[in-house]
C-alpha atoms as a PDB file:
ATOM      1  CA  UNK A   1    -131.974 242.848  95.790  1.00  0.00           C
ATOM      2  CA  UNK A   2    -132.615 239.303  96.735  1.00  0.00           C
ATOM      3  CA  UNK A   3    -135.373 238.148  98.925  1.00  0.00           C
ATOM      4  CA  UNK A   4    -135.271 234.642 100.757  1.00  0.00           C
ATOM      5  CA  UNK A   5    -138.390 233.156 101.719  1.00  0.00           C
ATOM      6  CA  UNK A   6    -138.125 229.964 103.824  1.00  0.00           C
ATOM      7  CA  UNK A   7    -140.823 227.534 104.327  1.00  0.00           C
ATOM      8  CA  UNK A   8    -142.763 226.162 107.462  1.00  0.00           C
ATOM      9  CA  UNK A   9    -140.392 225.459 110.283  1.00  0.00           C
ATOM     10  CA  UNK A  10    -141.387 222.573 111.719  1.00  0.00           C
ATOM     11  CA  UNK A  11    -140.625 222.208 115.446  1.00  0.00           C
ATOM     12  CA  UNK A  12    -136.992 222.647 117.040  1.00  0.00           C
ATOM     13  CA  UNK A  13    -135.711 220.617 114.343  1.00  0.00           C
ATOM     14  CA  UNK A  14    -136.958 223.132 111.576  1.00  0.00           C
ATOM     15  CA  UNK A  15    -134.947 225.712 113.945  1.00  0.00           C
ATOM     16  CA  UNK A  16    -131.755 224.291 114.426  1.00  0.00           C
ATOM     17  CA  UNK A  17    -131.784 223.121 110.253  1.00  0.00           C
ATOM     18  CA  UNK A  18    -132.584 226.988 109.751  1.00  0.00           C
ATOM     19  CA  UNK A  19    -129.534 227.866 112.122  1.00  0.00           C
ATOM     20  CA  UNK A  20    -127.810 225.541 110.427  1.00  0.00           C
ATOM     21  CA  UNK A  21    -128.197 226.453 106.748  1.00  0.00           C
ATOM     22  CA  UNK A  22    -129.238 230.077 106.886  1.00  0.00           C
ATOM     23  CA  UNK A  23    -125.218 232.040 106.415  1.00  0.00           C
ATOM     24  CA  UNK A  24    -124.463 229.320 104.335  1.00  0.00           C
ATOM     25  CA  UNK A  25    -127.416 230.354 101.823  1.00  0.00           C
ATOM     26  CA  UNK A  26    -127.052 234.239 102.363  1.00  0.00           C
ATOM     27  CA  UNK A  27    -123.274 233.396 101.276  1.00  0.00           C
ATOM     28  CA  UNK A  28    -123.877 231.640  98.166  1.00  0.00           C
ATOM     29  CA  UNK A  29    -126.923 233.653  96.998  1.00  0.00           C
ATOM     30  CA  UNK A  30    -126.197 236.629  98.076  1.00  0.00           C
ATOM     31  CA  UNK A  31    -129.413 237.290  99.961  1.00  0.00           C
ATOM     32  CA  UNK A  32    -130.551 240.952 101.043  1.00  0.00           C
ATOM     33  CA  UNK A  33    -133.797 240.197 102.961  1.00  0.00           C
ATOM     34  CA  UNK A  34    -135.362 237.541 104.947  1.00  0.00           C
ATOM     35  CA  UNK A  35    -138.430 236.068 106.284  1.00  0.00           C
ATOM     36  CA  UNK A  36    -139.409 232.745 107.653  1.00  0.00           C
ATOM     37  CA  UNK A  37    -142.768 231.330 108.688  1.00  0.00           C
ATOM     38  CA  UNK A  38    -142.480 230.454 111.795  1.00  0.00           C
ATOM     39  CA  UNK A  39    -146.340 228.849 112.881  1.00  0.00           C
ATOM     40  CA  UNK A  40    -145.348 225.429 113.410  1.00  0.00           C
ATOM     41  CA  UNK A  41    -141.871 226.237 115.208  1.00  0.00           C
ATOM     42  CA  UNK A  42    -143.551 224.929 118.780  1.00  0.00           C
ATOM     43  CA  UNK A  43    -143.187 221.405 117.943  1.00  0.00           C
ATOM     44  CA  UNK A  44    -145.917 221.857 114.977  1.00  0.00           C
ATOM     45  CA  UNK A  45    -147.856 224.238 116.737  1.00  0.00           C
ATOM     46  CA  UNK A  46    -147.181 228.030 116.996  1.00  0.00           C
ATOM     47  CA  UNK A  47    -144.565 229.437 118.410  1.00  0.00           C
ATOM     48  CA  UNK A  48    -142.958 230.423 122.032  1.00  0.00           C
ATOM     49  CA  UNK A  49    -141.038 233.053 122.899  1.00  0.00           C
ATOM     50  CA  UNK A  50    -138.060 230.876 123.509  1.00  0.00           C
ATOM     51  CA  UNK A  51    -139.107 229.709 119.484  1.00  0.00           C
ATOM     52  CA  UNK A  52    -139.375 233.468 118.157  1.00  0.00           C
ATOM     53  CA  UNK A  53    -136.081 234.399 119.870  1.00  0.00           C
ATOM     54  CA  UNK A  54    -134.050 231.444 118.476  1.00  0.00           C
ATOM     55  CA  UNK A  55    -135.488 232.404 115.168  1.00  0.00           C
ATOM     56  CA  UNK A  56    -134.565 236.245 115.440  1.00  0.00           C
ATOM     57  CA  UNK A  57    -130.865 234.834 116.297  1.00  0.00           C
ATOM     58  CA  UNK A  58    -130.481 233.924 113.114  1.00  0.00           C
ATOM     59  CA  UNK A  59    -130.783 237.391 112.095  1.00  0.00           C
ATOM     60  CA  UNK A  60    -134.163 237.128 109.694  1.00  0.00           C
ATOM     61  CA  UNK A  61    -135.869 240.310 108.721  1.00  0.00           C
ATOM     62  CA  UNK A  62    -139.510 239.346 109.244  1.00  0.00           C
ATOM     63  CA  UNK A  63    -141.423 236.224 110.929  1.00  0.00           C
ATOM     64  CA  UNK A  64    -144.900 234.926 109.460  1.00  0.00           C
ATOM     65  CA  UNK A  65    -147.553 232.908 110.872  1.00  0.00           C
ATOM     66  CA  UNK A  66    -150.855 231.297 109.425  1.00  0.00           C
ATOM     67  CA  UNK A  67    -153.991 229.143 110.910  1.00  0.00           C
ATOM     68  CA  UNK A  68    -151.832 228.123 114.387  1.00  0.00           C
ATOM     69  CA  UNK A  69    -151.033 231.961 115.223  1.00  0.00           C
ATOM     70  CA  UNK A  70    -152.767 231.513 118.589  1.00  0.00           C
ATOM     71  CA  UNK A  71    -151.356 227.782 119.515  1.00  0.00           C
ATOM     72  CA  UNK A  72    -148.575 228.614 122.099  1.00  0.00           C
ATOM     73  CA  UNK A  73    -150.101 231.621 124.455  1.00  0.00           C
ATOM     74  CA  UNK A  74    -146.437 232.728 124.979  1.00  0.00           C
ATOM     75  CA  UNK A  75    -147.349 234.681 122.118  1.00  0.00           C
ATOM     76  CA  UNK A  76    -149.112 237.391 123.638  1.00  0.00           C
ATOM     77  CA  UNK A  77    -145.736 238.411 125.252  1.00  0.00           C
ATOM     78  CA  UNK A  78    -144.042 239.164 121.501  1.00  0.00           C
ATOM     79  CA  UNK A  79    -146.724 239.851 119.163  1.00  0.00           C
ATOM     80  CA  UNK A  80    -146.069 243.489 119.028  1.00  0.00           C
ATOM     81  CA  UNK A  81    -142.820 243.041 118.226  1.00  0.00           C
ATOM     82  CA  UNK A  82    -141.609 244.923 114.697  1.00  0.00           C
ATOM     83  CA  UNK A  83    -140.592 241.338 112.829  1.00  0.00           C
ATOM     84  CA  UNK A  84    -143.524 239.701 113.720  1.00  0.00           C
ATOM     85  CA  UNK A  85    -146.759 239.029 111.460  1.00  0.00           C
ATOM     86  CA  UNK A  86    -150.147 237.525 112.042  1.00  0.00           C
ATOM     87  CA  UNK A  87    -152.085 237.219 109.189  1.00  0.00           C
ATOM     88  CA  UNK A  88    -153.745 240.421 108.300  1.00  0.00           C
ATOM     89  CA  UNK A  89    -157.504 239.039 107.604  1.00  0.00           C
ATOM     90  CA  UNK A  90    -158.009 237.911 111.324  1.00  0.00           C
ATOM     91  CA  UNK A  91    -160.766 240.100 112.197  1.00  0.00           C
ATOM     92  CA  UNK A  92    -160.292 243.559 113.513  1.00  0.00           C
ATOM     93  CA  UNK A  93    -159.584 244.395 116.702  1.00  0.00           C
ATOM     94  CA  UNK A  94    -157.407 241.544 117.215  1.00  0.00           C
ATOM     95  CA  UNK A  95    -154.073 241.857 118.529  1.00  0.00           C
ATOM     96  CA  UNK A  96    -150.519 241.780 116.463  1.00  0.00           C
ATOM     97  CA  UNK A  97    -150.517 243.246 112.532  1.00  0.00           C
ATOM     98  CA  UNK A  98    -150.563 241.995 109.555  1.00  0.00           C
ATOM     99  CA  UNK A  99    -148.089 243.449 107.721  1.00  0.00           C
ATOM    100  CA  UNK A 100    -144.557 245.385 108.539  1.00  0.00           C
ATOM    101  CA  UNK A 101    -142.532 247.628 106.525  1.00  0.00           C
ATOM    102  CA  UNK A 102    -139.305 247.088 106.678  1.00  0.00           C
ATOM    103  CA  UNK A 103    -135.722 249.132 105.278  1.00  0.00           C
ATOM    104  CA  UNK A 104    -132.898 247.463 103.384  1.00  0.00           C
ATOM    105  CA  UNK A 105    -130.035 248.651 101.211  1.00  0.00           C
ATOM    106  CA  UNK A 106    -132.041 251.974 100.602  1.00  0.00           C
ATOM    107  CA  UNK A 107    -135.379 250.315 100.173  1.00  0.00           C
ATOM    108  CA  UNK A 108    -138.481 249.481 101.738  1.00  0.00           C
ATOM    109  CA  UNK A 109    -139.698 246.690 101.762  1.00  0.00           C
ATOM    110  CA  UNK A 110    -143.856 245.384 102.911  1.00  0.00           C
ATOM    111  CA  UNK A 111    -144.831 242.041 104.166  1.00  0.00           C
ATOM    112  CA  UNK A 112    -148.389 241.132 103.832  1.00  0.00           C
ATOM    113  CA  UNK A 113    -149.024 238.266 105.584  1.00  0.00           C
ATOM    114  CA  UNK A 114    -152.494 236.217 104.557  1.00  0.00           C
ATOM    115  CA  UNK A 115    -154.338 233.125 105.617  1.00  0.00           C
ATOM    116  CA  UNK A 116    -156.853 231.324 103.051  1.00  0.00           C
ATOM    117  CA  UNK A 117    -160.138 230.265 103.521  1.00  0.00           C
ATOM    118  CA  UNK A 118    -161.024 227.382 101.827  1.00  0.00           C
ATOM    119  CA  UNK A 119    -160.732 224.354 104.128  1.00  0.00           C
ATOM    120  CA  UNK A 120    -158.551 225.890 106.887  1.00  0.00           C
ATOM    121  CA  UNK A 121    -160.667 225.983 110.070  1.00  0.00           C
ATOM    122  CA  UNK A 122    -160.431 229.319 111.053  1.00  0.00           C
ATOM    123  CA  UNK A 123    -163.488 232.537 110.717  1.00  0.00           C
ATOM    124  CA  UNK A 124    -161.449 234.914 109.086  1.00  0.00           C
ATOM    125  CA  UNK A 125    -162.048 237.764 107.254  1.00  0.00           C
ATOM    126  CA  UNK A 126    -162.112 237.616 102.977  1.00  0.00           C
ATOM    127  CA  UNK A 127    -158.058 237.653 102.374  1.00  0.00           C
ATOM    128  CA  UNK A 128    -158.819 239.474  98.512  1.00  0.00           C
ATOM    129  CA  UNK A 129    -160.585 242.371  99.983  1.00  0.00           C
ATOM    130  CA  UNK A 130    -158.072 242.802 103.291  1.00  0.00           C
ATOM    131  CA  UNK A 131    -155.219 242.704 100.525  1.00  0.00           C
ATOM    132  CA  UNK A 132    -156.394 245.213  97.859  1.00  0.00           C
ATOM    133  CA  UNK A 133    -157.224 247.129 101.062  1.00  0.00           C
ATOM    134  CA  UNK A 134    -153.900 247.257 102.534  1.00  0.00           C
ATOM    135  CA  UNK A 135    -151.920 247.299  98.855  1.00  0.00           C
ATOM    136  CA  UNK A 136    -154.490 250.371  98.580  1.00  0.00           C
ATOM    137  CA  UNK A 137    -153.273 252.276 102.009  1.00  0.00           C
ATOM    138  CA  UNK A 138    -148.783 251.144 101.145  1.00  0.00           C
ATOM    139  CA  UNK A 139    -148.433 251.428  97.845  1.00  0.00           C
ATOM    140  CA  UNK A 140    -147.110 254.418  97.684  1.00  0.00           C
ATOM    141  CA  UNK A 141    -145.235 254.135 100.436  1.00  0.00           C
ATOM    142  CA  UNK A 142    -142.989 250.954  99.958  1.00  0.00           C
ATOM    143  CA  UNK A 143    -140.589 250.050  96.939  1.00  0.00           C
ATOM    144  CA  UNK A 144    -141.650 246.111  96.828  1.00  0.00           C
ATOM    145  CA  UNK A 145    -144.748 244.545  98.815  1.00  0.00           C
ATOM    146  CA  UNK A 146    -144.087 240.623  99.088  1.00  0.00           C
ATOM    147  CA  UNK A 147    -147.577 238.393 100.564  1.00  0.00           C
ATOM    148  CA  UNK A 148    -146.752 235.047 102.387  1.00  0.00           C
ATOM    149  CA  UNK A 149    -150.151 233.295 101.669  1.00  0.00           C
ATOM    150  CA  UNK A 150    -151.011 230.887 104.420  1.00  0.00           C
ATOM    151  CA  UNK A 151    -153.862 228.595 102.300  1.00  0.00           C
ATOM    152  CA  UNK A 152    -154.289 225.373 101.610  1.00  0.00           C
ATOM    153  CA  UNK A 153    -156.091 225.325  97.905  1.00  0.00           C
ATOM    154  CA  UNK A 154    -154.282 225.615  95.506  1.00  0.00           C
ATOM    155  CA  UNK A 155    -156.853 226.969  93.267  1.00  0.00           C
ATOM    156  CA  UNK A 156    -157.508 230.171  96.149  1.00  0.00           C
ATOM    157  CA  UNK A 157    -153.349 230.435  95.999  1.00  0.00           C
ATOM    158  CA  UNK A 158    -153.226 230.632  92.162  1.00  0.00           C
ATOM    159  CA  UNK A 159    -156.208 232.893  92.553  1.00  0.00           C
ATOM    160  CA  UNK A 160    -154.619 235.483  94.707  1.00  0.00           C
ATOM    161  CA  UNK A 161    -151.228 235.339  92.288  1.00  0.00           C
ATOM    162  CA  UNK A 162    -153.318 236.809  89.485  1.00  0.00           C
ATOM    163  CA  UNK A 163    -155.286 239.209  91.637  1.00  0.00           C
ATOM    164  CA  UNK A 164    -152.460 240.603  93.011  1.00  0.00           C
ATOM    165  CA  UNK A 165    -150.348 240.231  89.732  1.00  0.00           C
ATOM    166  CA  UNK A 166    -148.833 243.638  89.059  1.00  0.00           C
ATOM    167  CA  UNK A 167    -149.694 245.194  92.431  1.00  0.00           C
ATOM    168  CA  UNK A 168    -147.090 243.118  94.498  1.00  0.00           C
ATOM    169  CA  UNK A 169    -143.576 241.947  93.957  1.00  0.00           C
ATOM    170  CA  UNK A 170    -144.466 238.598  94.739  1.00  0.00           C
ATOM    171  CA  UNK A 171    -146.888 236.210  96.140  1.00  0.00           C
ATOM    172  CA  UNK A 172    -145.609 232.397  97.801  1.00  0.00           C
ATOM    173  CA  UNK A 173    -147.435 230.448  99.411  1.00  0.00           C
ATOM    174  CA  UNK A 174    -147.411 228.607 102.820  1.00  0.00           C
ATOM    175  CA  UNK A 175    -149.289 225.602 104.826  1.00  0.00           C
ATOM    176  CA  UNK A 176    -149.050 222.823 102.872  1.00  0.00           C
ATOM    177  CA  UNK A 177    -145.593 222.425 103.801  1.00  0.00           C
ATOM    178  CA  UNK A 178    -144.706 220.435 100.165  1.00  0.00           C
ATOM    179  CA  UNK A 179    -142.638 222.289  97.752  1.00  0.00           C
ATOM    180  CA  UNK A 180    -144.616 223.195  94.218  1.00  0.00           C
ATOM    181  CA  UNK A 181    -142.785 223.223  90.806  1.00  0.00           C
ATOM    182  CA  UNK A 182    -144.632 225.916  89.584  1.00  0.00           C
ATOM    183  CA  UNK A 183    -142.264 229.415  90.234  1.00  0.00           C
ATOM    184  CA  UNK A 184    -143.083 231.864  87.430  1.00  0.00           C
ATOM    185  CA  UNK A 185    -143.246 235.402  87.160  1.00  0.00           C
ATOM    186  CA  UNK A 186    -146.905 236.492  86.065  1.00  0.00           C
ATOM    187  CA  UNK A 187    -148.159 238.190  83.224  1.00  0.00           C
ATOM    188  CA  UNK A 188    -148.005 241.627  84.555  1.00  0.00           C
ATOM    189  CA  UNK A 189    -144.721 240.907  86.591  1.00  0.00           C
ATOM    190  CA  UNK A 190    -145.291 239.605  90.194  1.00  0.00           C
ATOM    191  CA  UNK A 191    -143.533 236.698  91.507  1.00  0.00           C
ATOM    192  CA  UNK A 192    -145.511 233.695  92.175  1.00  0.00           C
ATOM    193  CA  UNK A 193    -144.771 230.188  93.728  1.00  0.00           C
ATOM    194  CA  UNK A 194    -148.140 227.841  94.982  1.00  0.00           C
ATOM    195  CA  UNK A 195    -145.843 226.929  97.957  1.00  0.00           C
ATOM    196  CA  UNK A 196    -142.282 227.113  99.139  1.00  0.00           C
ATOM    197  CA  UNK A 197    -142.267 223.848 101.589  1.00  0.00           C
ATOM    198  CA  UNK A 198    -140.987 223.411 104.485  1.00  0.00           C
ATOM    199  CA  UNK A 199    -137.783 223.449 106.738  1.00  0.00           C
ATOM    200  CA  UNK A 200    -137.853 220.008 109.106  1.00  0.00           C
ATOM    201  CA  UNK A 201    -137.553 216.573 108.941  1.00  0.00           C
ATOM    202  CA  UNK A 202    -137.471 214.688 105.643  1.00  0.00           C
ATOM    203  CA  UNK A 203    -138.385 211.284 106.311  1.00  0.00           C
ATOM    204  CA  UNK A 204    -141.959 212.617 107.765  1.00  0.00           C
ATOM    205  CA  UNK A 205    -145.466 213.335 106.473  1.00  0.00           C
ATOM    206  CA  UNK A 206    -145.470 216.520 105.949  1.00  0.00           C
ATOM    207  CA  UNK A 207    -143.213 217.106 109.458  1.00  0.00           C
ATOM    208  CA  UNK A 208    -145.256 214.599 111.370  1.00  0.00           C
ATOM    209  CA  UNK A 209    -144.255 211.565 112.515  1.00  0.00           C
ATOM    210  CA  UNK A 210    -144.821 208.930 109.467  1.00  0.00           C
ATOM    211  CA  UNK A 211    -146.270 205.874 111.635  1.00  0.00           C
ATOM    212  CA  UNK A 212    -148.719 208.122 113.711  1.00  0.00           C
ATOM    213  CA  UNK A 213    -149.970 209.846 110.665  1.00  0.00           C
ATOM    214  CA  UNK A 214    -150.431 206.296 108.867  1.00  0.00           C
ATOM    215  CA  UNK A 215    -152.193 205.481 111.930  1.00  0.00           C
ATOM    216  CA  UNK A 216    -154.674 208.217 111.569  1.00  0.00           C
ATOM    217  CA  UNK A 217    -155.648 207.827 108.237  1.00  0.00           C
ATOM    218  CA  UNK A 218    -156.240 203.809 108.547  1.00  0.00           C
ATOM    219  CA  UNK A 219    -158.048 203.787 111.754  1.00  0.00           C
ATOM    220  CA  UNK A 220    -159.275 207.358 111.622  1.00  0.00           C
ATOM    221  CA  UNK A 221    -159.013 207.375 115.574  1.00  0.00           C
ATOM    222  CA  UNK A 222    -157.846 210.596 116.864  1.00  0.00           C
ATOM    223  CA  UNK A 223    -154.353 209.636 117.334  1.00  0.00           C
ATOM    224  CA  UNK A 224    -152.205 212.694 119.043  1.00  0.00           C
ATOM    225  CA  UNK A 225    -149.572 213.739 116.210  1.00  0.00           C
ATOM    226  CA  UNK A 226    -145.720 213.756 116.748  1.00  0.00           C
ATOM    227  CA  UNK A 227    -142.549 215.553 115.161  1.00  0.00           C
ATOM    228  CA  UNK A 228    -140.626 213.389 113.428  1.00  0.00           C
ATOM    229  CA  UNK A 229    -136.818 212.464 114.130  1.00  0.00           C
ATOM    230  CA  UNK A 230    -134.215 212.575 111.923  1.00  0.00           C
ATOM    231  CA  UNK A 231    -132.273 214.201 109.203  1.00  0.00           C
ATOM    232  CA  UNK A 232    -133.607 217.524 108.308  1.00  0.00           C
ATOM    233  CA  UNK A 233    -134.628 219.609 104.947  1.00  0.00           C
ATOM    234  CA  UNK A 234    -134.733 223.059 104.152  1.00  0.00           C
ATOM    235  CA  UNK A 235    -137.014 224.345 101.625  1.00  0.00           C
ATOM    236  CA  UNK A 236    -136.974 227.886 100.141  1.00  0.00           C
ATOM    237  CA  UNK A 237    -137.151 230.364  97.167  1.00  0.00           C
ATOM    238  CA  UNK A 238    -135.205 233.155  96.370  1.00  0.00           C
ATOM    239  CA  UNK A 239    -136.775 236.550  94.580  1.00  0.00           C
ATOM    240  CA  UNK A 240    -134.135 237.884  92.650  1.00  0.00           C
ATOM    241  CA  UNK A 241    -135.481 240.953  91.845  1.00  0.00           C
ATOM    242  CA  UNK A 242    -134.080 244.613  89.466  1.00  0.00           C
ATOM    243  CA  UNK A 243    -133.173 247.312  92.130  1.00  0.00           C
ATOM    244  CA  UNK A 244    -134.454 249.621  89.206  1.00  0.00           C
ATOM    245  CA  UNK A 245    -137.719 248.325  88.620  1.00  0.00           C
ATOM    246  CA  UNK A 246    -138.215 246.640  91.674  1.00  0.00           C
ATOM    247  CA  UNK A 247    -139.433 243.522  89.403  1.00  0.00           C
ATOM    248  CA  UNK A 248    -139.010 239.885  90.161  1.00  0.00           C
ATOM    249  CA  UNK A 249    -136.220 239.015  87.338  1.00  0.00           C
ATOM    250  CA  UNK A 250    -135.980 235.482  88.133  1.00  0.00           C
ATOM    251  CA  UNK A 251    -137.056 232.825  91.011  1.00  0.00           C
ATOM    252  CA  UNK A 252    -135.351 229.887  92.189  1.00  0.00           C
ATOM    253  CA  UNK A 253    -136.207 227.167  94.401  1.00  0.00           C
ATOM    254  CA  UNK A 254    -133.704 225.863  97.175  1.00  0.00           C
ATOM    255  CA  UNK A 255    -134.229 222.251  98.549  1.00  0.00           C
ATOM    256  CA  UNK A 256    -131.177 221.340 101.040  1.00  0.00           C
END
């Protein structure tokens, strides 16, 4: 079974690079599964319907979000749907889920999907105790559990990859939109990557227009940010993992 994960998509451009590239990959690596974070797909800041359906086109198994869930308020129209996640610590009572279970080639497969706490600007709920709590109520339920980790520290990411290490297939990370060098497969067997990237353009900071963003950081006036034009990138990872021990066997890292 291999499991793509593809980073941020940033704006329409992310989109139409994902429509672009995503048969090509599933050709070449053989991909299985699929799921995308799609919280920036609304021109950097969540995600319409018009967004979410251009995204399902593309046939993807499961959409993630993180700390711009609530930006677009088309939202509220999809966020029951099946393939759609919010992350799970968001306090209770709040609408959408944060994970999905999911079937493919005989299996089934659960997406937890997180969002840190350390500097990210939003009251959520403590994302260790939400996941042992949820890995607690699947586990014996599902074949492989995979957690998209919306965070920006890298420390809390690493953190979570070791407390979840041998209770999840694998944990990548999300939000910082910058590919990390650091895929490995943990002690006890779980997946890990600090983040996967992003899927938008490449001559940007982090997505963003470059001059804006220089413009912000030198004058620190609150200067209103911008999608970037121009060639794309696609950033991804592929889980590659033994159909009889449902074990990460190897992960690599897929920059286009």
């Amino acid at each position: 079974m291999k499991v793509l994960a593809v980073g941020d998509l940033i704006g329409n451009a992310g989109i139409q690079k994902l429509k672009q590239e995503l048969g090509k990959i599933r050709e070449t690596e053989n991909i299985d599964f699929v799921i995308v974070n799609g919280e920036n797909s609304a021109e950097g800041m969540g995600i319409t319907q018009k967004n979410f359906e251009d995204i399902l086109s593309c046939n993807v198994n499961c959409i993630t979000m993180g700390n711009h869930t609530w930006g677009k308020k088309d939202i509220f129209k999809f966020i029951d749907h099946p393939k759609l996640l919010r992350p799970a610590n968001y306090p209770k009572g709040v609408v959408g889920k944060g994970y999905g279970i999911y079937e493919c080639k005989g299996k089934k497969i659960a997406v937890i999907n997180l969002i840190g706490r350390v500097d990210i600007n939003v009251l959520s709920e403590n994302p260790f105790i939400i996941a042992k709590e949820i890995i607690n109520k699947i586990q014996k339920e599902v074949d492989m559990i995979f957690v998209d980790f919306h965070a920006e520290a890298t420390a809390e990411k690493i953190a979570m990859g070791n407390f979840l290490d041998d209770k999840v297939t694998a944990v990548f990370g999300t939000h910082t939109h910058v590919q990390t060098a650091d895929e490995k497969i943990l002690p006890n067997g779980t997946g890990y990557i600090t983040d996967i990237g992003m899927t938008g353009p490449k001559n940007s900071v982090i997505g963003m227009d470059i001059k804006v963003s220089i413009k912000r950081f030198e004058t620190t006036l609150p200067e209103r940010y911008k999608i970037a034009t121009g060639e794309c990138m696609l950033n991804s990872v592929v889980f590659d993992v033994n159909d009889e021990s449902n074990k990460v066997k190897s992960i690599k890292r897929i920059n286009i």
